[in-house]
Protein backbone atom coordinates (compact mmCIF):
# COMPACT_ATOMS: atom_id res chain seq x y z
CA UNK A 1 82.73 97.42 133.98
CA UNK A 2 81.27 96.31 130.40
CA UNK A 3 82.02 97.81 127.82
CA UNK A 4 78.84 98.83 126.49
CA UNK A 5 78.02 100.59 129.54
CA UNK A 6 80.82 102.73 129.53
CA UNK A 7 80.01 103.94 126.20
CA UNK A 8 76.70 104.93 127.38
CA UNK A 9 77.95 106.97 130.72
CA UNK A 10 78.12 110.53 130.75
CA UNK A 11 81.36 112.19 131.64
CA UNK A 12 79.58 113.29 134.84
CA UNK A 13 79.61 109.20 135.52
CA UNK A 14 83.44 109.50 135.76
CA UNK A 15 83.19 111.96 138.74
CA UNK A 16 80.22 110.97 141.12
CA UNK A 17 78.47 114.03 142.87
CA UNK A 18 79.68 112.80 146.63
CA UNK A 19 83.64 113.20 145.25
CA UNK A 20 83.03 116.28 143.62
CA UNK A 21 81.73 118.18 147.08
CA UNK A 22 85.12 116.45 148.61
CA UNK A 23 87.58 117.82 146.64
CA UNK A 24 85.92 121.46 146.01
CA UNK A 25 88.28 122.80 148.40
CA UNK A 26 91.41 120.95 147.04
CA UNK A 27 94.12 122.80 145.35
CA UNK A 28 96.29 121.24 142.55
CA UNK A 29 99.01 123.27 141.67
CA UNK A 30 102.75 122.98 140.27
CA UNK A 31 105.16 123.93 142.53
CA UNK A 32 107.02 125.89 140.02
CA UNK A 33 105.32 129.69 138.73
CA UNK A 34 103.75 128.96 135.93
CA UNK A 35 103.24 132.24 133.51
CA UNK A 36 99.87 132.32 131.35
CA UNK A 37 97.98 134.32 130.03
CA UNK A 38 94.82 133.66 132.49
CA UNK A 39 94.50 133.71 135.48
CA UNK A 40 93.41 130.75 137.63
CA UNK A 41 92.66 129.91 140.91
CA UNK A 42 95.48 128.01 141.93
CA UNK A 43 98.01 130.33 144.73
CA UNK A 44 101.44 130.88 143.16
CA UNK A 45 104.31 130.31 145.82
CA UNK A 46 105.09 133.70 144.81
CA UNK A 47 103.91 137.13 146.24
CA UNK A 48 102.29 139.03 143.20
CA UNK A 49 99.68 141.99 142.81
CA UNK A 50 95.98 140.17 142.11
CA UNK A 51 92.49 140.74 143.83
CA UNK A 52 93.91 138.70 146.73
CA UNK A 53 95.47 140.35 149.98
CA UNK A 54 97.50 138.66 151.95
CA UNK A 55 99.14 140.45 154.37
CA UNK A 56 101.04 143.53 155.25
CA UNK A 57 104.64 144.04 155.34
CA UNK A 58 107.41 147.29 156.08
CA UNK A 59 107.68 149.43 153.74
CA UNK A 60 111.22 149.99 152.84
CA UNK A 61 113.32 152.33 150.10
CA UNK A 62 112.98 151.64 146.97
CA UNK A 63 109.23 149.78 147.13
CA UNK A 64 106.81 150.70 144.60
CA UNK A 65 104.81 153.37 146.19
CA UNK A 66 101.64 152.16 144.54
CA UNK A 67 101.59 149.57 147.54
CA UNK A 68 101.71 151.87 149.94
CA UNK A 69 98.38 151.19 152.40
CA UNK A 70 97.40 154.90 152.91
CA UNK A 71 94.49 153.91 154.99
CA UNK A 72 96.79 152.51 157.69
CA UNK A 73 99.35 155.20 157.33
CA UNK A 74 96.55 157.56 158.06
CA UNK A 75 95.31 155.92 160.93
CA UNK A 76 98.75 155.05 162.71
CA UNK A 77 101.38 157.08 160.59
CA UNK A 78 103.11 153.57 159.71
CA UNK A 79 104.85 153.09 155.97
CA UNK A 80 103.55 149.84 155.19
CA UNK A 81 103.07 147.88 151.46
CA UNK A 82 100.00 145.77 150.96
CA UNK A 83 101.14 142.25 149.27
CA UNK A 84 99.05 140.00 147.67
CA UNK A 85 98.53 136.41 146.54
CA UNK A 86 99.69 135.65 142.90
CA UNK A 87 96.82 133.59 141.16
CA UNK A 88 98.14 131.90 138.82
CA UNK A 89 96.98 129.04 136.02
CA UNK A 90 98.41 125.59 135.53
CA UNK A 91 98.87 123.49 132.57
CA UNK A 92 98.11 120.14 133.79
CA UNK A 93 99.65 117.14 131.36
CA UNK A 94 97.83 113.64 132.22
CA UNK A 95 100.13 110.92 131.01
CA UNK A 96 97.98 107.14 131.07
CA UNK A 97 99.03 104.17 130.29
CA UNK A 98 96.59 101.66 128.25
CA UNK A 99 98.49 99.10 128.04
CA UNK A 100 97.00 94.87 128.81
CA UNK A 101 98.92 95.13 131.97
CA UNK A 102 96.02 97.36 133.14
CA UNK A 103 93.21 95.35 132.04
CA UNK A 104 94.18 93.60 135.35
CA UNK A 105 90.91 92.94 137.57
CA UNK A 106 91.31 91.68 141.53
CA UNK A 107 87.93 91.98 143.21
CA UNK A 108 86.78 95.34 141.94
CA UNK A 109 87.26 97.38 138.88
CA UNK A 110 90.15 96.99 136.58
CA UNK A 111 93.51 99.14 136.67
CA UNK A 112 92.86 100.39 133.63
CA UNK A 113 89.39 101.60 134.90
CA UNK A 114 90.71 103.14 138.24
CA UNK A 115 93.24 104.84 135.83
CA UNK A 116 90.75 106.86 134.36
CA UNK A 117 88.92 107.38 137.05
CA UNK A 118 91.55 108.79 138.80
CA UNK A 119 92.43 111.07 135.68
CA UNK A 120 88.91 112.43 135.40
CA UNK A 121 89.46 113.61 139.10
CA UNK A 122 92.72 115.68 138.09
CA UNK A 123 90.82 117.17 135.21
CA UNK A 124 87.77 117.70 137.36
CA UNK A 125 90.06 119.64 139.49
CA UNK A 126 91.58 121.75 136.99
CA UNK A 127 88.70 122.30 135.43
CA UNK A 128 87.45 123.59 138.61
CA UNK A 129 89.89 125.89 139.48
CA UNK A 130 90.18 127.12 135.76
CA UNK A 131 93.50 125.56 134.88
CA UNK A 132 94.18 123.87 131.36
CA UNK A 133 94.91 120.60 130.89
CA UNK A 134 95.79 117.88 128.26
CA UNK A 135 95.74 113.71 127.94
CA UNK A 136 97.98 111.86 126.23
CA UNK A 137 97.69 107.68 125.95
CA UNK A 138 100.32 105.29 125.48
CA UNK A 139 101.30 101.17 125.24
CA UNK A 140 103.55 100.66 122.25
CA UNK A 141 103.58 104.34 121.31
CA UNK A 142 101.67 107.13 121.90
CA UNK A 143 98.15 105.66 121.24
CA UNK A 144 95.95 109.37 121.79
CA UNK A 145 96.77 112.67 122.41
CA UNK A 146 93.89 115.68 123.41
CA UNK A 147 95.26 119.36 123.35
CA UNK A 148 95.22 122.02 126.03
CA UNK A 149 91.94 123.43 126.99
CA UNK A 150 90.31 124.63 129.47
CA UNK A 151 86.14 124.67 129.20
CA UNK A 152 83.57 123.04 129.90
CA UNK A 153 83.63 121.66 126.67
CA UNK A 154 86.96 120.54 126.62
CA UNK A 155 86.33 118.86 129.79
CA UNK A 156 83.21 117.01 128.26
CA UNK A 157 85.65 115.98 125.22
CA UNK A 158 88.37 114.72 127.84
CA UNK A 159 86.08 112.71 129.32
CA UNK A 160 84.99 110.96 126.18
CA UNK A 161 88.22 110.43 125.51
CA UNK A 162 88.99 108.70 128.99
CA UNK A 163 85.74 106.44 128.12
CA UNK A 164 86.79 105.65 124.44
CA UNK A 165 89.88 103.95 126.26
CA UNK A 166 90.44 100.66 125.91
CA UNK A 167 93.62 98.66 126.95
CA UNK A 168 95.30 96.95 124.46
CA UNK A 169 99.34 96.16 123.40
CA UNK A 170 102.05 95.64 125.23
CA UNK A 171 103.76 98.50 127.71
CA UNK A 172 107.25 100.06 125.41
CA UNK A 173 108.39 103.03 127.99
CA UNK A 174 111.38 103.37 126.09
CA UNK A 175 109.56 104.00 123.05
CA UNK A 176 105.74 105.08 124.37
CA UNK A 177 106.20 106.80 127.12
CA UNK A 178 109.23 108.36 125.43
CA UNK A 179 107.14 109.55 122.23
CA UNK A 180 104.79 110.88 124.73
CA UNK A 181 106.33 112.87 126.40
CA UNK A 182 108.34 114.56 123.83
CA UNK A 183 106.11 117.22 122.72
CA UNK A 184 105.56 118.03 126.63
CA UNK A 185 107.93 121.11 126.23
CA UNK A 186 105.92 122.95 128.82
CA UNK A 187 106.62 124.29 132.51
CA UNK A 188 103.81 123.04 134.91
CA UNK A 189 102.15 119.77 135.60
CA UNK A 190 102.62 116.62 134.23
CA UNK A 191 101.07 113.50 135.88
CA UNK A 192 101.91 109.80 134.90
CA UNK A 193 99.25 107.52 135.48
CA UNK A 194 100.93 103.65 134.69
CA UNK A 195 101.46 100.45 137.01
CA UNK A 196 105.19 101.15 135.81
CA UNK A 197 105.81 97.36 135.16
CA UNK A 198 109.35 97.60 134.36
CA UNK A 199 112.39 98.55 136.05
CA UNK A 200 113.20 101.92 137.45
CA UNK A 201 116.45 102.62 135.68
CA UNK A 202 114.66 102.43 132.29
CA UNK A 203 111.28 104.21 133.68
CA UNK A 204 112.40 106.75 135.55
CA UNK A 205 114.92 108.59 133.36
CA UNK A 206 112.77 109.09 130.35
CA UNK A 207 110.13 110.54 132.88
CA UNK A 208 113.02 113.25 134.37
CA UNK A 209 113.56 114.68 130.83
CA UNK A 210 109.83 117.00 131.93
CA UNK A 211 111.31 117.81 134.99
CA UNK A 212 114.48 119.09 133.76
CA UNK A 213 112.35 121.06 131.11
CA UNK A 214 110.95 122.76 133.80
CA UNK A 215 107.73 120.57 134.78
CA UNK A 216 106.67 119.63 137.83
CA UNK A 217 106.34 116.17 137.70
CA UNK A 218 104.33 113.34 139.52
CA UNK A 219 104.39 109.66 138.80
CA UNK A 220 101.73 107.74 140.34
CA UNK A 221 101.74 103.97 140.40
CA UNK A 222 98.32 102.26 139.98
CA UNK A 223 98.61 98.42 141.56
CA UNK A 224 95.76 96.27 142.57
CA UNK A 225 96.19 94.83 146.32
CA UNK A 226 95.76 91.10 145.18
CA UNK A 227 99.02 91.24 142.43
CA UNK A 228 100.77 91.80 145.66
CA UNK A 229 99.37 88.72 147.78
CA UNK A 230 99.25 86.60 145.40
CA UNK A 231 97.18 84.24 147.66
CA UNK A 232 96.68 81.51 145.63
CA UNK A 233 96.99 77.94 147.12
CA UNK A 234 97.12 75.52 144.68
CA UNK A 235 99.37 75.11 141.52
CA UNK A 236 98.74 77.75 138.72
CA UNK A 237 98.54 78.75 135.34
CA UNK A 238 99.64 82.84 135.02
CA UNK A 239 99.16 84.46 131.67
CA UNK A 240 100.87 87.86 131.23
CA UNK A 241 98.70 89.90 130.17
CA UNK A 242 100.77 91.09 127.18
CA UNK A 243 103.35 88.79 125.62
CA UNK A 244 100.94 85.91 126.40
CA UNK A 245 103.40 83.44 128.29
CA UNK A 246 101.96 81.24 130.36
CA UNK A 247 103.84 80.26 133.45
CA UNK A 248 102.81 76.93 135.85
CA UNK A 249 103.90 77.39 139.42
CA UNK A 250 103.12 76.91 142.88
CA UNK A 251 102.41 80.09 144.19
CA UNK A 252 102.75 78.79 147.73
CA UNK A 253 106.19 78.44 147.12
CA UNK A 254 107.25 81.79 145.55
CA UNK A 255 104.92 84.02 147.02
CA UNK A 256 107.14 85.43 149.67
CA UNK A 257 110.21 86.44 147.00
CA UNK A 258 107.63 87.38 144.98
CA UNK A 259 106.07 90.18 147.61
CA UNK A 260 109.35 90.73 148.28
CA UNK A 261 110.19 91.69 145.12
CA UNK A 262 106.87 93.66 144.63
CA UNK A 263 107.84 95.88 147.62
CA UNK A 264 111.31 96.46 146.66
CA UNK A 265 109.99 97.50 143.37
CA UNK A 266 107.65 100.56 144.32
CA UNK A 267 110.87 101.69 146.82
CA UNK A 268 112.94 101.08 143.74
CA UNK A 269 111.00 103.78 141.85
CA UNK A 270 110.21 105.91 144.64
CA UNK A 271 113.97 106.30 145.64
CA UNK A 272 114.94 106.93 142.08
CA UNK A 273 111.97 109.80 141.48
CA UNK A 274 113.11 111.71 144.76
CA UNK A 275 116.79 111.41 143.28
CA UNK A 276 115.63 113.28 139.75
CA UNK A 277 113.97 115.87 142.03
CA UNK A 278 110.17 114.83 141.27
CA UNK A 279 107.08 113.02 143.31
CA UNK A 280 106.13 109.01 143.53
CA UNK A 281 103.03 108.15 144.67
CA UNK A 282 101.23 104.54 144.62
CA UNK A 283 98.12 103.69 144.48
CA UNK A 284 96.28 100.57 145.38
CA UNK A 285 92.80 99.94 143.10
CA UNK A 286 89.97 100.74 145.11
CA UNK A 287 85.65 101.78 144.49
CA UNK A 288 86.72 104.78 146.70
CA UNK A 289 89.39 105.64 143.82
CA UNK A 290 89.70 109.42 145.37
CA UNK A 291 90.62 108.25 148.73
CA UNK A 292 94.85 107.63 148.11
CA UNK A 293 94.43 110.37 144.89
CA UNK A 294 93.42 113.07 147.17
CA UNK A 295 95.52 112.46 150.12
CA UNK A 296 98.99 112.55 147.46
CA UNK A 297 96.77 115.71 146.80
CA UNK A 298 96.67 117.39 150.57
CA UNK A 299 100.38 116.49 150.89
CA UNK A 300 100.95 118.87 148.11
CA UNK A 301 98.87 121.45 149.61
CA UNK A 302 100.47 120.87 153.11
CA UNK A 303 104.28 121.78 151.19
CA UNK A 304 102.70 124.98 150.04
CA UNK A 305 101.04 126.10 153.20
C-alpha cells in the first residue's frame, strides 16, 4: 500500500463494512474483573447486580433479601435469589511494533500494514462494546503513545494514528518495548502486536511485568508465510531490514535449518508465555487479516462460556 493513499483513507478504510457485520457479535474481554467507572458491554466472569438476568439460584441465610424473586415465591412458595450478569468495561492497551522488520512484504500487504489492520479491529471492537482503549508504538523506544478513550472520536483519532504509522529503526525490546510498557500500570487488556524477532528469554519477561501488575495479557506474533519458506532457488543477496547486513547464501542449502529454526522459534515463545501465565497467538499476513485475529478471539470467548 503507497503511502499517499494511506494518508488519504478514512479510518472507516481500516475496518471494511463485510468485517465489521462479522465480528458484531464478538466479545473481547480480560479475563480478570476489571472495576470502572462505566459500564460496558463486555460479561464479567463474575455474578453481579446489572440490567442482565441470568439465572435463578436457592436462596439461603444470610442472602440479601433485595434478590429475593417474589413473583416466583408467590406462584410456587420457593425462596429463590435472582442473579445477574456483571457488565463490566475493559481498558484495552494495543502495544505495535514499527519497527523495519515489519516493512516486510511477501505477496500481499506488508507486516507492518497487517499490524494495523489487525489493531484497528481490536479498537473497532472495543469501541463497539463501549470499552476504552489506548496505542502505544515502539522500535528503538517508545515512538507514539494515544491515551485512554473511549468515543467515537477517540476512535477516529486512533485510527489516524494507526495511518500516520510508518516503520522505521531498528526493534530494542529491552529498551522499547520496556519503555512502553512501563506506564501500563493498569488491570485489563494489553495486546502486543510485533513479529517478536528476538529471542524469547529477552522478549518474554519484559512482557510478564503487565501480567504480574494485574493485566491480562496477549502477545500476538505477526509473520508473513514466505519468511518461513524461504523458497528461493538460486544464490541470494538478504538485507536485514534494520542493521543493513547483507548476507550471500544459497538458500537451497539452509532452508530446512532455517524453517526449522523458524518453527522452534514461535514454540519457543509460545511455551515461555503459557509459563508467565499469559496468551501467544501467531499470525500469518493475510488480505483476510480478521480471519486468524478473530478465531484467537472465539477461543477467548469459548474459556468464558
Amino acid at each position: 500500500m503507497e503511502n499517499q493513499d494511506r494518508d488519504n483513507e478514512g479510518p472507516v478504510g481500516l475496518v471494511e463494512a463485510d468485517v465489521i457485520e462479522r465480528i458484531r457479535r464478538l466479545e473481547l474481554f480480560s479475563r480478570f474483573r476489571v472495576e470502572g467507572f462505566m459500564n460496558g458491554t463486555n460479561k464479567s466472569p463474575y455474578k453481579g447486580v446489572t440490567a442482565d438476568f441470568l439465572q435463578h439460584r436457592q436462596y439461603f441465610p444470610g442472602d440479601n433479601l433485595k434478590y429475593l424473586d417474589w413473583r416466583v415465591y408467590g406462584k410456587s412458595e420457593r425462596w429463590v435469589i435472582r442473579q445477574y450478569e456483571e457488565l463490566t468495561n475493559t481498558r484495552v492497551s494495543v502495544i505495535l511494533d514499527v519497527s523495519n522488520s515489519m516493512a516486510y512484504q511477501g505477496t500481499g500487504m506488508t507486516k507492518h500494514d497487517f499490524g494495523i489492520r489487525c489493531a484497528a479491529l481490536i479498537f473497532y471492537l472495543a469501541f463497539l462494546h463501549k470499552d476504552s482503549f489506548s496505542l502505544s508504538t515502539f522500535h528503538t523506544e517508545r515512538a507514539s503513545h494515544i491515551p485512554f478513550g473511549r468515543s467515537k472520536r477517540h476512535l477516529t483519532r486512533i485510527f489516524h494514528g494507526l495511518v500516520a504509522e510508518e516503520p522505521g529503526g531498528q526493534t530494542d525490546f529491552t529498551n522499547g518495548l520496556e519503555e512502553t510498557t512501563a506506564p501500563l500500570r493498569h488491570k485489563g487488556l494489553t495486546i502486543v502486536l510485533s513479529d517478536f524477532m528476538a529471542d524469547a528469554d529477552q522478549i518474554v519477561p519484559l512482557i510478564s511485568r503487565l501480567r504480574f501488575q494485574g493485566s491480562d495479557v496477549i502477545a500476538m506474533q505477526i509473520y508473513d508465510p514466505s519468511e518461513r519458506a524461504m523458497d528461493f532457488t538460486t544464490i541470494t543477496r538478504f538485507h536485514d531490514m534494520e542493521d543493513s547486513e547483507i548476507l550471500v547464501v544459497d538458500p537451497q542449502i539452509i532452508q530446512n535449518d532455517y524453517q526449522r529454526e523458524f518453527d522452534a522459534h514461535q514454540v519457543e515463545m509460545k511455551e515461555a508465555c503459557q509459563r508467565a501465565g499469559f496468551d501467544f497467538t501467531a499470525l500469518p499476513v493475510s488480505d483476510e487479516y480478521d480471519v486468524p485475529l478473530m478465531a484467537c478471539v472465539r477461543k477467548r470467548m469459548e474459556l468464558f462460556s
